[in-house]
Protein backbone atom coordinates (compact mmCIF):
# COMPACT_ATOMS: atom_id res chain seq x y z
CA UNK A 1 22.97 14.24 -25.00
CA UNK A 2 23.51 17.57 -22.91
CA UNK A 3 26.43 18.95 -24.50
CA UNK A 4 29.48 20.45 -22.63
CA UNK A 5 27.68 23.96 -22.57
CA UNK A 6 24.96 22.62 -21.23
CA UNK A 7 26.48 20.58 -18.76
CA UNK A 8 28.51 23.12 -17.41
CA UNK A 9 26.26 24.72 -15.31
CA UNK A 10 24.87 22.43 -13.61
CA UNK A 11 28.58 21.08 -12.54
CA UNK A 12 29.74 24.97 -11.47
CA UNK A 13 26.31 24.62 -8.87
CA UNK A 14 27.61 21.58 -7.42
CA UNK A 15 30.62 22.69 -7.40
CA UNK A 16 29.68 25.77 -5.15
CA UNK A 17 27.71 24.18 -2.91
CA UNK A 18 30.22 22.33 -2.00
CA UNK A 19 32.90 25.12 -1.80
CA UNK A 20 30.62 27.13 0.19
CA UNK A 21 29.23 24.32 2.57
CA UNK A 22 32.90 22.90 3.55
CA UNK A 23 34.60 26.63 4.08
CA UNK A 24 31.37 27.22 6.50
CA UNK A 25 32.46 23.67 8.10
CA UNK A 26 36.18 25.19 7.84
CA UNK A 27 35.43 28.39 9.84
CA UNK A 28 32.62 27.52 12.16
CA UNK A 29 34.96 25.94 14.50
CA UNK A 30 36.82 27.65 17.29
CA UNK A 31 40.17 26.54 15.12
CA UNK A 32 40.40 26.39 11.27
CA UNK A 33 39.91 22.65 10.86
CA UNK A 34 41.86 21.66 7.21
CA UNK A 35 41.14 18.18 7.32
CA UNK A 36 37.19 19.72 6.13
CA UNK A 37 39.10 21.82 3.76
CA UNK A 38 41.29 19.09 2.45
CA UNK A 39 37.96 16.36 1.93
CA UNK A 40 36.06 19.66 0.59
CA UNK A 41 38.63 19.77 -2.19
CA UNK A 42 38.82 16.24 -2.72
CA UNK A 43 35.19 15.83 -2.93
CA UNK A 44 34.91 18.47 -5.55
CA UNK A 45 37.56 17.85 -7.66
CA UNK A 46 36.44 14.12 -7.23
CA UNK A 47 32.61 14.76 -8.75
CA UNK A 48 33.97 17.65 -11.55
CA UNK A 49 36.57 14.83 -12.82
CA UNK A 50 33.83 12.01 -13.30
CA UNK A 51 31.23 14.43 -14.42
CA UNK A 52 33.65 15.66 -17.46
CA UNK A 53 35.18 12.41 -17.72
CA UNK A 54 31.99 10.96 -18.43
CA UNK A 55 30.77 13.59 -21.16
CA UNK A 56 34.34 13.56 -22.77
CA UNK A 57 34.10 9.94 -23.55
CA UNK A 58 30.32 9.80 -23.83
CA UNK A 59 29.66 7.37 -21.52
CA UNK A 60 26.11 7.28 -21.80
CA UNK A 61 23.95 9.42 -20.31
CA UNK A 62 25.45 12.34 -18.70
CA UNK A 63 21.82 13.51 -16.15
CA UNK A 64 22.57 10.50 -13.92
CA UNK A 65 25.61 11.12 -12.83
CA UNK A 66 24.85 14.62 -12.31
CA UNK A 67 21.83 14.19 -10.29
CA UNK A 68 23.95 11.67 -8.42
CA UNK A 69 26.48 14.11 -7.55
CA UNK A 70 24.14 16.76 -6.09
CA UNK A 71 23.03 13.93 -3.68
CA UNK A 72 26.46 12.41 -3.01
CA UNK A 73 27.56 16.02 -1.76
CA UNK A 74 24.76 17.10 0.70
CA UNK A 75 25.22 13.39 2.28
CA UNK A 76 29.29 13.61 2.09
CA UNK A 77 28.88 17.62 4.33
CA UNK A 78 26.21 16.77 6.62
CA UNK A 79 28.00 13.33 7.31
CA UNK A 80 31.09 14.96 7.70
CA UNK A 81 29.62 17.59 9.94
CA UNK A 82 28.41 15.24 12.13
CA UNK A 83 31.36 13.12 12.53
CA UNK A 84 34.49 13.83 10.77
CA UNK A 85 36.05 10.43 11.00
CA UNK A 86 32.98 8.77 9.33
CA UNK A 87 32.82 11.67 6.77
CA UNK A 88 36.54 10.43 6.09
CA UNK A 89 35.09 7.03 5.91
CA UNK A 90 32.38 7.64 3.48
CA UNK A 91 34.54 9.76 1.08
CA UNK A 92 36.66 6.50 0.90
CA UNK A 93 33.68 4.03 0.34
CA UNK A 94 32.69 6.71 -2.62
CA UNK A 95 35.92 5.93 -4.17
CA UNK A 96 35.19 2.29 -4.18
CA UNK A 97 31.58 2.94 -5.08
CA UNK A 98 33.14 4.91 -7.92
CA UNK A 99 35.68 2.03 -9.28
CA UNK A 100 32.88 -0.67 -9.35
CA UNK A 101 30.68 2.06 -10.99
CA UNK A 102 32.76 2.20 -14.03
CA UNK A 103 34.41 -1.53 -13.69
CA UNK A 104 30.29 -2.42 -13.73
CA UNK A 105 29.80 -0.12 -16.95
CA UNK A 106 33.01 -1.19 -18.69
CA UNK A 107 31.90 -4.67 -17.88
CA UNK A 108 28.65 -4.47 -18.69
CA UNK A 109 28.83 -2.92 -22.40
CA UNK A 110 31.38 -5.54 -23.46
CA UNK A 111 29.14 -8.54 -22.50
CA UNK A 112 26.11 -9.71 -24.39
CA UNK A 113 23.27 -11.38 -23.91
CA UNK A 114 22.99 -11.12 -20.36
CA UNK A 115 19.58 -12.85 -19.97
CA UNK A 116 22.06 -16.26 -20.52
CA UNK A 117 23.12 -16.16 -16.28
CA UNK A 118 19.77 -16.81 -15.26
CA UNK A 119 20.42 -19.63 -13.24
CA UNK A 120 23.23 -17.74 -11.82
CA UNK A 121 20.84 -15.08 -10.72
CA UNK A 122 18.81 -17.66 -8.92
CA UNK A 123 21.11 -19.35 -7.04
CA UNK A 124 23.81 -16.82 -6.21
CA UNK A 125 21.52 -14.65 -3.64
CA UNK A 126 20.74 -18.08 -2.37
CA UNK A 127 24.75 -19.00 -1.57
CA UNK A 128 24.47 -15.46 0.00
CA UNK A 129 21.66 -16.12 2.51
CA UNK A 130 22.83 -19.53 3.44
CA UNK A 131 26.79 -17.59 3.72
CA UNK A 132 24.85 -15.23 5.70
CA UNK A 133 22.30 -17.22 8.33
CA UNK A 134 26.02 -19.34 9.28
CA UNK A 135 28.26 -16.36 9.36
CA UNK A 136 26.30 -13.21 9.89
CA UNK A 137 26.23 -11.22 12.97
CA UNK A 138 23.10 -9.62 14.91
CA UNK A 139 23.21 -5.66 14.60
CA UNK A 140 20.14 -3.78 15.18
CA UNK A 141 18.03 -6.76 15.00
CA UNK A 142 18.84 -7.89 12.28
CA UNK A 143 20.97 -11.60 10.64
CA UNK A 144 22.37 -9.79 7.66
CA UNK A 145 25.64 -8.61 8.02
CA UNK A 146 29.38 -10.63 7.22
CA UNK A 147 32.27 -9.02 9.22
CA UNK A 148 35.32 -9.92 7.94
CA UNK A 149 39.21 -8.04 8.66
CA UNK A 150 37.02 -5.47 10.43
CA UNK A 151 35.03 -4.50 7.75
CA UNK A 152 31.29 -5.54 7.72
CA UNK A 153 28.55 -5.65 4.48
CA UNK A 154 25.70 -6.99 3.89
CA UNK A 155 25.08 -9.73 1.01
CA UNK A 156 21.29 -9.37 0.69
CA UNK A 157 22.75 -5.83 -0.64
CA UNK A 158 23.33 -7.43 -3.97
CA UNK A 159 21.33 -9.99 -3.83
CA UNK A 160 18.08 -7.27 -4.52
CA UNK A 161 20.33 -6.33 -7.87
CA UNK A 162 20.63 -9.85 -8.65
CA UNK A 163 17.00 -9.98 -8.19
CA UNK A 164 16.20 -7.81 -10.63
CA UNK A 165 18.64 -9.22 -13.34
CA UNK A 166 16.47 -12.46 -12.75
CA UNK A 167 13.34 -10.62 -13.44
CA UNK A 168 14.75 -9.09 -16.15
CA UNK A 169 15.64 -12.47 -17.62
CA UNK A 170 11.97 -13.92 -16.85
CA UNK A 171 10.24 -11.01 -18.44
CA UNK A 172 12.16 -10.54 -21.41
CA UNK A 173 9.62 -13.47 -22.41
CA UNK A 174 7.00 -14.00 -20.02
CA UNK A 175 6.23 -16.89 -18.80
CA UNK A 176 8.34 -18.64 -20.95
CA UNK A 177 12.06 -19.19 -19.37
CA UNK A 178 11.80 -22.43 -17.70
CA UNK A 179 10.78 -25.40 -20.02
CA UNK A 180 11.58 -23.71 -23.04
CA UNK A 181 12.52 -26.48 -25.37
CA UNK A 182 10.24 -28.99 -23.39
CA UNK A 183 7.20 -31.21 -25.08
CA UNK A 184 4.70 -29.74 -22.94
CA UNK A 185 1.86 -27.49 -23.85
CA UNK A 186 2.14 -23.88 -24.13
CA UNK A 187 -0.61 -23.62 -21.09
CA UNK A 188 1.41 -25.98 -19.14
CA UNK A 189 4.57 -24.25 -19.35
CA UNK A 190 3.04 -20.90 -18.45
CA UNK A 191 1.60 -22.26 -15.53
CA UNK A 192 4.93 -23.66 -14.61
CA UNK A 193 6.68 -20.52 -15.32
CA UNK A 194 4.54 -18.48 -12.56
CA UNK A 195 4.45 -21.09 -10.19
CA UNK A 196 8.54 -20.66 -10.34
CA UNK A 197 8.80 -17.16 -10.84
CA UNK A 198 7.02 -16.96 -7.33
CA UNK A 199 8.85 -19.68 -5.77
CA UNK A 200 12.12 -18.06 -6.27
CA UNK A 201 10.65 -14.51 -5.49
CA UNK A 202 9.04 -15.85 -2.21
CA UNK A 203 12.17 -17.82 -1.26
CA UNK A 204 14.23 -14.73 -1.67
CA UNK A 205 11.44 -12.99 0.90
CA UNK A 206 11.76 -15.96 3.22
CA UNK A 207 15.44 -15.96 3.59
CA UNK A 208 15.12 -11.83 4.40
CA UNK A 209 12.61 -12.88 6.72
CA UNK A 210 14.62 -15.62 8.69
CA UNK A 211 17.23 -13.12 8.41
CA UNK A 212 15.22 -10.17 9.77
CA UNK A 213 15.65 -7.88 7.00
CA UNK A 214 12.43 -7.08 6.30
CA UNK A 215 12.87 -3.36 5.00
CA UNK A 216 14.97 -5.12 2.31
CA UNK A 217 12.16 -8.18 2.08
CA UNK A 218 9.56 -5.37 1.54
CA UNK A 219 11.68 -3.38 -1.03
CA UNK A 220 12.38 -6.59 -2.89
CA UNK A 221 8.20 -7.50 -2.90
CA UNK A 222 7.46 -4.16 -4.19
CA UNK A 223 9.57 -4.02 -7.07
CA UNK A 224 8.92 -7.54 -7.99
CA UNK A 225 4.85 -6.33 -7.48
CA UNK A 226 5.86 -3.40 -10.23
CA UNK A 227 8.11 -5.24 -12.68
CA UNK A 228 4.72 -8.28 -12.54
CA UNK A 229 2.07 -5.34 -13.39
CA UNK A 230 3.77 -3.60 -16.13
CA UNK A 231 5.65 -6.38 -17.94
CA UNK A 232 3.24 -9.76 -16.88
CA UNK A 233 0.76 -10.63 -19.10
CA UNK A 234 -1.85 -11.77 -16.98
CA UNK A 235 -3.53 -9.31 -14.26
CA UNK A 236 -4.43 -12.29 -12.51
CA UNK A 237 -1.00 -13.33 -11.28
CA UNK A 238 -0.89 -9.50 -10.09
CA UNK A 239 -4.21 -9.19 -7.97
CA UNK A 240 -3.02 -13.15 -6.77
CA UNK A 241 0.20 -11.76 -5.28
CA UNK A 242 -1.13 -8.55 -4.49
CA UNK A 243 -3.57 -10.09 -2.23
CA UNK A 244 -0.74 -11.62 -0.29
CA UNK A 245 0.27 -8.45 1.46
CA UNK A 246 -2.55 -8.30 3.58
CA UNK A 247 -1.47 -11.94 5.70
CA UNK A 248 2.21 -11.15 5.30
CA UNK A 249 1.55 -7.70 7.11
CA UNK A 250 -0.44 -9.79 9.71
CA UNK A 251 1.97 -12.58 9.58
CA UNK A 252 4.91 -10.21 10.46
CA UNK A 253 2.77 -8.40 13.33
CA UNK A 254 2.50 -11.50 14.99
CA UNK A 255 5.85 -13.54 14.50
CA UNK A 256 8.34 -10.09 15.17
CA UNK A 257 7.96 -8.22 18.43
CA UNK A 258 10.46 -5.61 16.43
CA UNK A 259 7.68 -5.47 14.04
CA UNK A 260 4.89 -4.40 16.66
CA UNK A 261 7.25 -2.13 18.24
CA UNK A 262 7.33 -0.46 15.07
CA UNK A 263 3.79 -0.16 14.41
CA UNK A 264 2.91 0.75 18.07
CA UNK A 265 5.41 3.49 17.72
CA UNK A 266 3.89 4.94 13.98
CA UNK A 267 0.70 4.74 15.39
CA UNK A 268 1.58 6.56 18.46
CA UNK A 269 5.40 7.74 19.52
CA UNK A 270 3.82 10.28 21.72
CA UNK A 271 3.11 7.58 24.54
CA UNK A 272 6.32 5.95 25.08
CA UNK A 273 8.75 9.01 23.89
CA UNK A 274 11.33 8.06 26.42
CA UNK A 275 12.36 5.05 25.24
CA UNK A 276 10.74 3.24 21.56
CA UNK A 277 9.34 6.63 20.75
CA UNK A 278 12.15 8.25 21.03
CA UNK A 279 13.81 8.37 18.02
CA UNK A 280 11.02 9.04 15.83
CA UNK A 281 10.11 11.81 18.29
CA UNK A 282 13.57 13.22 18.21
CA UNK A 283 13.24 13.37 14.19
CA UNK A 284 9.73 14.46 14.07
CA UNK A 285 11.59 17.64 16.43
CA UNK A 286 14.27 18.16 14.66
CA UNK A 287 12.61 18.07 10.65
CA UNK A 288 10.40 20.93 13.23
CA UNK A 289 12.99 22.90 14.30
CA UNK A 290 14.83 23.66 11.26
CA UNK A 291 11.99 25.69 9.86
CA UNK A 292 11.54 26.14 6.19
CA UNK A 293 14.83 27.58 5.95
CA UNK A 294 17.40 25.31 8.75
CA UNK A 295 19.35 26.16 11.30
CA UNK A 296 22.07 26.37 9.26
CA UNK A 297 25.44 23.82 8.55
CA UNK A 298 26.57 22.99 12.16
CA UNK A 299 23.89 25.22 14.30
CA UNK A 300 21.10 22.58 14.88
CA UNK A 301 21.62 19.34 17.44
CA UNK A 302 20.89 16.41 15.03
CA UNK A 303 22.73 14.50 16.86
CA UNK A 304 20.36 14.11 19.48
CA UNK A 305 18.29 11.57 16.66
CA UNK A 306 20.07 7.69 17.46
CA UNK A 307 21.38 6.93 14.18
CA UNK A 308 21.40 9.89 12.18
CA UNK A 309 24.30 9.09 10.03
CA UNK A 310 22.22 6.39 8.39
CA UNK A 311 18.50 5.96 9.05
CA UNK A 312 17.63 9.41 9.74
CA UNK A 313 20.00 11.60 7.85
CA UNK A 314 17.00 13.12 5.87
CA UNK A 315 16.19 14.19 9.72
CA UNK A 316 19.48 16.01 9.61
CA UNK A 317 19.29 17.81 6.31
CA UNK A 318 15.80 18.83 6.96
CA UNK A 319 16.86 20.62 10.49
CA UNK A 320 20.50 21.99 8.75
CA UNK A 321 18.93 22.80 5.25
CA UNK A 322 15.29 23.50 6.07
CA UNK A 323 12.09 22.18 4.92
CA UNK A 324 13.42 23.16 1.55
CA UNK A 325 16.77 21.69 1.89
CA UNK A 326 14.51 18.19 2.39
CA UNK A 327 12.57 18.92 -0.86
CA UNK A 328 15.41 19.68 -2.87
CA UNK A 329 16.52 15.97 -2.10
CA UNK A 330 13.25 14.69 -2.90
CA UNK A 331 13.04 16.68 -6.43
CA UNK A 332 17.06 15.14 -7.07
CA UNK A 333 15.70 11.69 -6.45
CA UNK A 334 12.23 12.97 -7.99
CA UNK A 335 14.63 13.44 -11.85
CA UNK A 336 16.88 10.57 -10.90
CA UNK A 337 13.82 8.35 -11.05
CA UNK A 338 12.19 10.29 -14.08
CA UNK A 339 15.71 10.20 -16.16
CA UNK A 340 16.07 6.39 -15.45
CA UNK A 341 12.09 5.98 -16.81
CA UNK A 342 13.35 8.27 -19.80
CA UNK A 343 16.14 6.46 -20.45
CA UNK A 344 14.44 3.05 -20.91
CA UNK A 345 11.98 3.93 -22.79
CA UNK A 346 14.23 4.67 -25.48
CA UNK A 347 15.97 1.54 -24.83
CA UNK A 348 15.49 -1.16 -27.63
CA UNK A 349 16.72 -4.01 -26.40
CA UNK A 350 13.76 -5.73 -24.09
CA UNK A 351 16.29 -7.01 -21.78
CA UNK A 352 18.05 -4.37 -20.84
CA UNK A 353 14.33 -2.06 -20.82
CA UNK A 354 13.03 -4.28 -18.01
CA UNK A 355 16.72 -4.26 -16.23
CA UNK A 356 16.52 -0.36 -16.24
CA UNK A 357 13.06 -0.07 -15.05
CA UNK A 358 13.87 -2.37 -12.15
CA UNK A 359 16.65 -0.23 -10.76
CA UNK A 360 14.47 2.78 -11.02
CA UNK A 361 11.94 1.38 -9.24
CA UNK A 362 13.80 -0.07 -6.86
CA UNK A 363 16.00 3.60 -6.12
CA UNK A 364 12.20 5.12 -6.16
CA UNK A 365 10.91 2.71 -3.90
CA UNK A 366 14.20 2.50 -1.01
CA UNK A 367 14.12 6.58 -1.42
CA UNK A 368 9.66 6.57 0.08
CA UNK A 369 10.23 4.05 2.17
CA UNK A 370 13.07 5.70 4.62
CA UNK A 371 11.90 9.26 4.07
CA UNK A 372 8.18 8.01 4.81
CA UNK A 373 9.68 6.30 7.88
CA UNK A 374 11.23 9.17 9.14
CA UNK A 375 8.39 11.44 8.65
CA UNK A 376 6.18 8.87 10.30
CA UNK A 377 4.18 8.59 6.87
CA UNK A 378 4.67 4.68 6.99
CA UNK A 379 6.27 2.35 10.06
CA UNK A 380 10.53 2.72 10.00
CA UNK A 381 12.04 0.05 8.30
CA UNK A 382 16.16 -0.71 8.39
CA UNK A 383 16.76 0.28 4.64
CA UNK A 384 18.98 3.61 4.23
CA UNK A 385 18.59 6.68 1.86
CA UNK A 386 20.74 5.82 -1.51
CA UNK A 387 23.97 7.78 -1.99
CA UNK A 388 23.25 10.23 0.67
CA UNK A 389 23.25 7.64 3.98
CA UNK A 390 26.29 6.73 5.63
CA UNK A 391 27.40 2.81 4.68
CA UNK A 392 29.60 0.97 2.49
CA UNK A 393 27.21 -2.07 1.42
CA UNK A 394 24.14 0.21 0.45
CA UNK A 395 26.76 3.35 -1.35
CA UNK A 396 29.10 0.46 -3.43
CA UNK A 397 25.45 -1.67 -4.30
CA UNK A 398 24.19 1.89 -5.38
CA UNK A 399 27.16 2.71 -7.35
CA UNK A 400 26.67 -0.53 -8.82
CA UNK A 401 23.31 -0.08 -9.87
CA UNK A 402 23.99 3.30 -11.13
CA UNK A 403 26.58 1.65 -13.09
CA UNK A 404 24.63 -1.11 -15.15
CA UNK A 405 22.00 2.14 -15.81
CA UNK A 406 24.36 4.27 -17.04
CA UNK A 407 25.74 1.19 -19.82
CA UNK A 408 22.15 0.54 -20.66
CA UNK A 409 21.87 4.56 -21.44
CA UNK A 410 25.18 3.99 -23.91
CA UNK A 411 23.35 4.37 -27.08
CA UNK A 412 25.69 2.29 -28.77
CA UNK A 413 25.64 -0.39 -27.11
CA UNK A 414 21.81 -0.98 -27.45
CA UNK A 415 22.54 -0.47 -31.32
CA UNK A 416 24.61 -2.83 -31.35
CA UNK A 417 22.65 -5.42 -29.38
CA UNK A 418 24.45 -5.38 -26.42
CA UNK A 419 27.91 -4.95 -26.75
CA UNK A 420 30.61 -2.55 -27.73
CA UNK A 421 34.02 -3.25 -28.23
CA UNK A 422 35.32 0.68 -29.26
């Protein structure tokens, strides 16, 4: 544990970036604007109160939070400097991201044996597609969101936690969940076992697919591709799946003309910059013209890149903050990633080890695959940057996440098997 002393430094640092970047917000305008000041002070007081609340009671592991924080603040000013009413908006969905974070953790360190839901983690991402492909409306291209009193999420949002909790279950002792108590031979049941652990990991894919999610699809592939290499016990299922990529790339190219857009525009923006090059080009100019150093909190146009507030936010810090200011939020999900890997390998409990390493992988993997895409390392893909993009599905299922992490950090409760009751 960190210790108050410790801790107390790294708190004041957030807490004066924070000060500084919403009085700069505050005075840049041509009239003092105090609803900036007001959300500056809420936002502050907001992340100081959980922080010490958090190491009062110790709740676990006080780094991810932390780290958390730093992130949650540069998204919170440069969303709010780009649109005030969404910044408004965001600051409220990190107060409901914040009540499911500890109603997860609560939740989550007074329940044992969590491997026992299995078949709930199966089937329940499965009620969410099929909710989804009947009641789900088309934005951006994409089957995956339910609008309902004006407010819209996406299911397939949980459904990649859910995912992992079913891995987690599987792995805990491989190859041997289904058929357990069955008369069949032990090489009979672990061929059954992978044949089903890739059925419901493929149908899972193929309902992102029919839904056109395929940043998510992707995401959920990878991490499934990670959790199979370091807890699987046979290399072969790994190179078998593995090999798959290759015709589902292919596959994709051919069935989505979204999908070739994407990959004509990666390969070469520079040809068609007036219309599917263009935002990609407009990020590509903007990460440019903020130099190492930025333009500075509300000098640069990063408003000119279509959907900044989401997508291409890192486009946004990088031209505000500098080249720097974009590093700094790769080193903050850099530790996240590395304290999460830390954590579980002090973890005793198998279950929650593989549960832990899923999330990690999963915030490592989401974190590449947007900042690749808007650096034109890889093709874009429709996934957003965690805790720093604007959106209430991806911020709540990230609170969430970063909820179950921080119970399966709670010393005590991997003691005691699984459960506290103090």
């Amino acid at each position: 544990m960190l210790g108050e002393t410790t801790f107390r430094r790294p708190l004041l640092l957030i807490a004066v970036f924070n000060i500084i970047g919403y009085s700069f917000l505050f005075l840049s305008g041509e009239a003092y604007n105090w609803h900036i000041a007001a959300l500056g002070t809420f936002v502050t007081l907001l992340i100081c109160t959980v922080c010490l609340f958090i190491i009062k009671r110790n709740a676990g592991d006080e780094y991810l939070f932390l780290i958390v924080s730093m992130l949650l603040s540069i998204g919170l000013l440069v969303i709010s400097r780009l649109n005030e009413g969404l910044g408004i908006k965001q600051f409220i969905w990190v107060l409901v991201g914040l009540t499911l974070f500890f109603s997860v953790y609560f939740v989550y360190i007074r329940v044992s044996k969590w491997e026992r839901f299995t078949y709930l983690y199966i089937f329940l991402p499965f009620a969410f597609y099929l909710i989804t492909l009947v009641l789900g409306k088309n934005i951006n291209g994409a089957v995956n969101w339910i609008s309902i009193g004006g407010f819209t999420f996406q299911p397939s949002e949980l459904s990649k936690i859910l995912f992992i909790f079913f891995l987690a279950s599987y792995f805990k002792q491989p190859d041997m969940l289904f058929l357990k108590d069955s008369r069949y031979s032990e090489k009979t049941k672990v061929i059954v076992n992978r044949v089903l652990l890739m059925l419901v990991t493929y149908l899972n894919i193929g309902f992102l697919v029919i839904q056109r999610e395929l940043g998510t699809a992707v995401l959920m592939f990878l991490v499934f591709l990670i959790v199979l290499y370091v807890y699987g016990r046979d290399m072969r299922t790994f190179f078998l799946n593995s090999a798959l990529i290759i015709p589902g790339l292919l596959a994709s190219y051919a069935l989505f003309y979204h999908i070739r857009v994407r990959m004509e525009v990666w390969i070469d923006p520079w040809s068609d910059i007036t219309d599917k090059g263009y935002q990609i080009t407009q990020s590509l100019f903007a990460i440019a013209s903020g130099g190492f150093f930025g333009t500075g909190i509300g000098m640069g146009r990063p408003d000119m890149v279509p959907a900044v507030t989401t997508d291409f936010i890192f486009a946004a810090i990088c031209e505000e903050l500098g080249v720097f200011g974009g590093v700094a939020v790769v080193l903050l999900f850099m530790l996240l990633i590395y304290r999460g890997i830390k954590i579980i390998l002090g973890v005793k409990n198998r279950f929650n080890k593989i549960l832990g390493f899923g999330i990690a992988v999963m915030f490592g993997l989401q974190t590449f695959i947007i900042i690749g895409g808007v650096i034109k390392l890889i093709p874009l893909t429709g996934i957003t940057l965690p805790f720093v993009s604007y959106g209430g599905s991806s911020l709540t299922t990230s609170f969430i996440a970063l909820g179950i992490m921080q119970a399966i950090s709670n010393t005590d409760m991997d003691e005691a098997g699984g459960e506290i009751y103090g």
